[in-house]
Protein backbone atom coordinates (compact mmCIF):
# COMPACT_ATOMS: atom_id res chain seq x y z
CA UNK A 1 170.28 92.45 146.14
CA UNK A 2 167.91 95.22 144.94
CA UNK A 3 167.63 96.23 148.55
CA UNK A 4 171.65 97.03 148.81
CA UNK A 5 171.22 98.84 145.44
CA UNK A 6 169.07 100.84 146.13
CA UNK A 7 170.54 101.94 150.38
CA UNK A 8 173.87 102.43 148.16
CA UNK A 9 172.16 104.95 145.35
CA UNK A 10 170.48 106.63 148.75
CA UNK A 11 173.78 106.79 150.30
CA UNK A 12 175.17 108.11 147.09
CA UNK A 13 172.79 110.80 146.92
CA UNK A 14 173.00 111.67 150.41
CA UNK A 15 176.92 112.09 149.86
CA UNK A 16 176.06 114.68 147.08
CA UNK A 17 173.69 116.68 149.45
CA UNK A 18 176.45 117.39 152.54
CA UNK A 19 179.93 118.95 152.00
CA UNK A 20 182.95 118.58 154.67
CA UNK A 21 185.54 121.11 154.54
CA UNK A 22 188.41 120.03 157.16
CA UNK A 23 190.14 122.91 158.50
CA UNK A 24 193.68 121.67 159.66
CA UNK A 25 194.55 124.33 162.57
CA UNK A 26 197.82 123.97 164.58
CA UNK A 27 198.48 120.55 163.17
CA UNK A 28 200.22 121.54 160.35
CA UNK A 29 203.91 119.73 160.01
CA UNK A 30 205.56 123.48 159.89
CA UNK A 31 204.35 123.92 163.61
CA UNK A 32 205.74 120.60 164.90
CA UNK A 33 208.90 121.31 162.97
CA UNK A 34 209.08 125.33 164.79
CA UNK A 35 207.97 123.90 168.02
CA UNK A 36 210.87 121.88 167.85
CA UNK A 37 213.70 123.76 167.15
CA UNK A 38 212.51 126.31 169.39
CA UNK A 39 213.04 124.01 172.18
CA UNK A 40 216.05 122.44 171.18
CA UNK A 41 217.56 126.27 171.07
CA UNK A 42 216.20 127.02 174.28
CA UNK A 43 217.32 123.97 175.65
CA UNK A 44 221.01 124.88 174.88
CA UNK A 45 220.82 128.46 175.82
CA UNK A 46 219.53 127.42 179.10
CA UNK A 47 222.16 125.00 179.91
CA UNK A 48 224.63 127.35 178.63
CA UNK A 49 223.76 129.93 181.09
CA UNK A 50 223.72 127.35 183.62
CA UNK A 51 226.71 125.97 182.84
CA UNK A 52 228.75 129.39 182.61
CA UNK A 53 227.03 130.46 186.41
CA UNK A 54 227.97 126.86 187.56
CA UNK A 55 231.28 127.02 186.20
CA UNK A 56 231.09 123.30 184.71
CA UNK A 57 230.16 122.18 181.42
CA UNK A 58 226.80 120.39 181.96
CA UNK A 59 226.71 119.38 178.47
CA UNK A 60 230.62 118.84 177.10
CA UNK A 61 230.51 120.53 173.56
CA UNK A 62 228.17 123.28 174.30
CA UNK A 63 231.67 124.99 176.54
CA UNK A 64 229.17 126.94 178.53
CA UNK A 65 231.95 127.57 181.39
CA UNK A 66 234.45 129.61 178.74
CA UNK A 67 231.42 131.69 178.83
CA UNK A 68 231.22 135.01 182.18
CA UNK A 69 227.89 134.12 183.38
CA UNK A 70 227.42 138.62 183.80
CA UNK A 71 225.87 139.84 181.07
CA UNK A 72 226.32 136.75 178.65
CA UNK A 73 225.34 133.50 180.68
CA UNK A 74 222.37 135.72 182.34
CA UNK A 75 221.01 136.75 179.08
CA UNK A 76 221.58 133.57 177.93
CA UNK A 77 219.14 131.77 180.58
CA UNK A 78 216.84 134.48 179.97
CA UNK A 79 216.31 133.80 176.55
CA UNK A 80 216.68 129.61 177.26
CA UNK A 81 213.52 130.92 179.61
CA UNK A 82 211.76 132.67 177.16
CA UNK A 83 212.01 130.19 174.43
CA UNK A 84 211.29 127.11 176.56
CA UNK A 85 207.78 129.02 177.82
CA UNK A 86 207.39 129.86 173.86
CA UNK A 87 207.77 126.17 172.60
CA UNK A 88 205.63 124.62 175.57
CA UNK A 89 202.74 127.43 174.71
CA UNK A 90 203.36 125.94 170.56
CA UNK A 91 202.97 122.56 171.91
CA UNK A 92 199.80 122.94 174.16
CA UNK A 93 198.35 124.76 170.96
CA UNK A 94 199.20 121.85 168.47
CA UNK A 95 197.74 119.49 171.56
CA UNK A 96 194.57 121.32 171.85
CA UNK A 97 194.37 121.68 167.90
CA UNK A 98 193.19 125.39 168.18
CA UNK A 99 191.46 126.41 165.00
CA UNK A 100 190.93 123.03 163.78
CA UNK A 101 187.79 121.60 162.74
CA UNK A 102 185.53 121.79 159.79
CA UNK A 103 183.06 123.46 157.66
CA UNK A 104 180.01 121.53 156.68
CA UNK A 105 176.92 122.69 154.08
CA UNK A 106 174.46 120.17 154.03
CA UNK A 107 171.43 120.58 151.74
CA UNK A 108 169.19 118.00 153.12
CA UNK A 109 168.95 119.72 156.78
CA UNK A 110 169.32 123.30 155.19
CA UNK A 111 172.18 124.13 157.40
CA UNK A 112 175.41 125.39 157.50
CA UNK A 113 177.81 124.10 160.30
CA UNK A 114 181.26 125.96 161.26
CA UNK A 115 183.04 124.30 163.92
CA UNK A 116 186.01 125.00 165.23
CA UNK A 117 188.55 124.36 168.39
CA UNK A 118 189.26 127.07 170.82
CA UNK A 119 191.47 127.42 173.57
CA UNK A 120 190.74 125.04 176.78
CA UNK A 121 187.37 126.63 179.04
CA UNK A 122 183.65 127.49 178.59
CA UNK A 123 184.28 128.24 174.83
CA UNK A 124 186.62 126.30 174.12
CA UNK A 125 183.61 124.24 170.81
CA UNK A 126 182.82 127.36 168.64
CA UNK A 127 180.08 125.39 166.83
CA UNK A 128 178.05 128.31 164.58
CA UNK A 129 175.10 126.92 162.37
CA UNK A 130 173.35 129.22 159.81
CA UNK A 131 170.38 128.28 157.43
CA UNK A 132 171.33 127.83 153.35
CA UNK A 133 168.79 131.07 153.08
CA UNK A 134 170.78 133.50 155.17
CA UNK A 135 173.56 133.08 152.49
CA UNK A 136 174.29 135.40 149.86
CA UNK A 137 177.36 134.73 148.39
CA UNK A 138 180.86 133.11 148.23
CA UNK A 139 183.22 135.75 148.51
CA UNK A 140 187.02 135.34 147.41
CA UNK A 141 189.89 138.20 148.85
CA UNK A 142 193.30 138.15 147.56
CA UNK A 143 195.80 140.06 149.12
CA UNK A 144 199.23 140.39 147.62
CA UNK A 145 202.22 141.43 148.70
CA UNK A 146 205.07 140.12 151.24
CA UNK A 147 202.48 137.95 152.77
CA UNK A 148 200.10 136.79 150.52
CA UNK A 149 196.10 136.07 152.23
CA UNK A 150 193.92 134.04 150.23
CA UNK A 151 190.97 133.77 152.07
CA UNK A 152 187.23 132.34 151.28
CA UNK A 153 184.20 133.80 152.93
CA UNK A 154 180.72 133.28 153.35
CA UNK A 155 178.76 136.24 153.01
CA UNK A 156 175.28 135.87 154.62
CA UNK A 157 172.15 138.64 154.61
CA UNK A 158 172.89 141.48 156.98
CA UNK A 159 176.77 141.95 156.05
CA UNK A 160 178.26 139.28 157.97
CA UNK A 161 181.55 137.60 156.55
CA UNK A 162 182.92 134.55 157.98
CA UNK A 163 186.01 133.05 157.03
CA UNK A 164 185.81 129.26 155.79
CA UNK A 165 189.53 129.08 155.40
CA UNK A 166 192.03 128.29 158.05
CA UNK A 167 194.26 130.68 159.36
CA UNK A 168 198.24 129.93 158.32
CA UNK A 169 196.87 127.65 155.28
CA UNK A 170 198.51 128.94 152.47
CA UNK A 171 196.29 127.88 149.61
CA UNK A 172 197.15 128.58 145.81
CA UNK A 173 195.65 130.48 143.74
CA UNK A 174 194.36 127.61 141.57
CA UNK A 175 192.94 125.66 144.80
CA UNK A 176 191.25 128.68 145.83
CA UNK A 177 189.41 129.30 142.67
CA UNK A 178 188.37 125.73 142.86
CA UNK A 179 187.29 125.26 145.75
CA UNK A 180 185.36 129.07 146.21
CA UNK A 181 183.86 127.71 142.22
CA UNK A 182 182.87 124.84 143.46
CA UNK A 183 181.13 126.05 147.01
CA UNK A 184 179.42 128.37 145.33
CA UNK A 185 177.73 125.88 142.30
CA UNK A 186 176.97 123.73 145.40
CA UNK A 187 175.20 126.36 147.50
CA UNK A 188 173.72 127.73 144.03
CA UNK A 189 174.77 131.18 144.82
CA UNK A 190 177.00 133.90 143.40
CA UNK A 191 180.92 134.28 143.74
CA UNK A 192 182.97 137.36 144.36
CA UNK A 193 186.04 138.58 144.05
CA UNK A 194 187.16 136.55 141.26
């Protein structure tokens, strides 16, 4: 009994020594949702254009035969082309999960772990690992505007910034501050920007 106490306090501890950021990358609902109605646009511009060179309605209510396959039905398959090549490129990149992975600080080793996925080949694990003494700060950069950027960085000795937040996660303001707050009581360093 004193035995299980004791391996859960450990395990406790331990918990409180290592912190996992999950990035999300190009499995974010918004990308499945695009991806999507990309190809089902594509889909009916192609068989439009098809249809209105064929002369014959491949698909009844799309009427692709009312439509003179020069300039309309060509341009029309052209841009079916395009946007099927487009969607099947969005759905190898949600497949492969590019720019997913995590960020991990763990006190007990003295490391800092930033993994993410690339694109398929040699380099396709970008798996960096600093020591807790290279790092300086927690930097915070807010950029307003049409397109807001919220981003957290790590600022190690020597000038180096790296980004700990995903790319297309749109964080608040309020979960930025948090989470940059609370990095940067873990890591015992100073923040930035705030």
């Amino acid at each position: 009994m004193i035995n299980n106490e004791q391996s859960a306090l450990k395990e406790k501890l331990g918990q409180n020594l290592i912190r996992r950021y999950m990035i999300l990358g190009e499995r974010r609902t918004s990308n499945y949702v695009w991806a999507f109605i990309i190809f089902l646009g594509s889909c009916g511009f192609l068989l439009t254009g098809i249809s209105s060179y064929n002369e014959f309605d491949i698909v009844p209510f799309l009427k692709g035969k009312d439509v003179s396959f020069f300039p309309q039905g060509l341009l029309m398959s052209f841009y079916g082309s395009l946007g099927f090549l487009l969607s099947f490129y969005w759905w190898f990149n949600i497949f492969w999960n590019v720019g997913g992975g995590f960020n991990e600080f763990n006190k007990k080793e003295g490391l800092i772990r930033i993994f993410r996925w690339g694109y398929p080949g040699k380099n396709r694990r970008i798996d960096l690992s600093y020591s807790l003494k290279e790092v300086e700060a927690i930097k915070v950069e807010l950029k307003q505007g049409l397109d807001p950027q919220r981003t957290i960085y790590l600022k190690l000795k020597g000038k180096r910034e790296i980004p700990l937040t995903g790319i297309g996660e749109p964080l608040t303001l309020k979960e930025i501050e948090k989470q940059a707050s609370e990095l940067a009581n873990f890591l015992q360093v100073s923040l930035e920007g705030l």
